[in-house]
Protein backbone atom coordinates (compact mmCIF):
# COMPACT_ATOMS: atom_id res chain seq x y z
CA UNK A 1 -48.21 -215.51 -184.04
CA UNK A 2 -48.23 -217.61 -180.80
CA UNK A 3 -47.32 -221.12 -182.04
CA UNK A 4 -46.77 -223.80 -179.41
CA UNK A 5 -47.42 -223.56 -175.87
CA UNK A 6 -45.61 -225.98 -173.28
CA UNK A 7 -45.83 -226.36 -170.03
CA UNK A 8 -42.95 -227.46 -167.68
CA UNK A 9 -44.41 -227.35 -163.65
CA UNK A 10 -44.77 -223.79 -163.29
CA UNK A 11 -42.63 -222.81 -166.33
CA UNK A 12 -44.43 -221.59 -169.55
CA UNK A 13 -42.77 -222.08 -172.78
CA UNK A 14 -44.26 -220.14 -175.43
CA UNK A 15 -43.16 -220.60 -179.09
CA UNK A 16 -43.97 -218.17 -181.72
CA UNK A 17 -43.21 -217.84 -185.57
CA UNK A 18 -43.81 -214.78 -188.52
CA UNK A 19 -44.70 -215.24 -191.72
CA UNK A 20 -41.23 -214.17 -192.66
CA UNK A 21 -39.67 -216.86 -190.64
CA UNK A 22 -38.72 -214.90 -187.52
CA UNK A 23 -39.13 -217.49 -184.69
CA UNK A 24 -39.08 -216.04 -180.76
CA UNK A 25 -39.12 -218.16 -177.63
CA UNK A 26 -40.16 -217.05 -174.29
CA UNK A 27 -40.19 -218.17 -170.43
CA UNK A 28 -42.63 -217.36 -168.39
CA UNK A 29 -43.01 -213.62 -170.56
CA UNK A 30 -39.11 -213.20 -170.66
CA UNK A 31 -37.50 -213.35 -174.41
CA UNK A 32 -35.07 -216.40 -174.29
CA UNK A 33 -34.01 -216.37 -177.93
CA UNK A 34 -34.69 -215.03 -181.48
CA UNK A 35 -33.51 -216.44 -184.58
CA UNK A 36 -34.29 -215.91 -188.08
CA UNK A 37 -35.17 -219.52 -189.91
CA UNK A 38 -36.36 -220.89 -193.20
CA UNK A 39 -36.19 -224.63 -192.54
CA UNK A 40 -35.47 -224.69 -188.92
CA UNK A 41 -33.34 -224.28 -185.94
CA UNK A 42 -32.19 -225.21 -182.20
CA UNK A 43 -33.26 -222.30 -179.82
CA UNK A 44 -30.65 -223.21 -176.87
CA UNK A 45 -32.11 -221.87 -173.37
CA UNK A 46 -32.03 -221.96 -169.30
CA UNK A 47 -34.41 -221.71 -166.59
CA UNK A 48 -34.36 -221.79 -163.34
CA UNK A 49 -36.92 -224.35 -162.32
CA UNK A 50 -37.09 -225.17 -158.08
CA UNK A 51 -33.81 -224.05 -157.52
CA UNK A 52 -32.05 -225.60 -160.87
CA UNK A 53 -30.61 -224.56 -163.94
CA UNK A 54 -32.43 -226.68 -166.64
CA UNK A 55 -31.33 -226.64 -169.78
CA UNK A 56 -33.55 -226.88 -172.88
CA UNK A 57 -32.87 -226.92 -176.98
CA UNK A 58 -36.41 -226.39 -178.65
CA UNK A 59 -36.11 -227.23 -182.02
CA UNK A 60 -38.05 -226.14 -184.96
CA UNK A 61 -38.23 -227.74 -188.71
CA UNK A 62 -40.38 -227.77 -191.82
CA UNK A 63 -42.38 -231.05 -192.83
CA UNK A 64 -43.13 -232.12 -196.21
CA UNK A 65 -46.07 -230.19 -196.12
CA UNK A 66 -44.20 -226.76 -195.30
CA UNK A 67 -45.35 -226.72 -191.81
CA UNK A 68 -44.06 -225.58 -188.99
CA UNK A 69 -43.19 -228.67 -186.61
């Protein structure tokens, strides 16, 4: 399930999480990373963005209430 949605100028960062804590992470439609996760992670990345590589580290946890955040 789509979880989080950012947007970064033209770039779209879309975060997604299962049930059985598979979390994806993709640019603009292109798969950037995949990791497997009970209480969290850092998803390292790179985009192009105007002519630069930007680099980005989404990262994921679980709050007190056992929600994604």
């Amino acid at each position: 399930m789509q979880y989080r949605k950012l947007l970064s100028g033209d770039t779209v960062i879309e975060f997604h999480n299962s049930w059985l804590g598979e979390e994806t992470v993709t640019v603009n439609g292109r798969e950037v990373s995949r990791k497997s996760s009970v209480w969290g992670t850092n998803h390292y990345f790179t985009v192009r963005e105007e002519g630069e590589e930007v680099n980005y580290i989404l990262t994921t946890r679980i709050n007190e209430g056992f929600q994604v955040v």
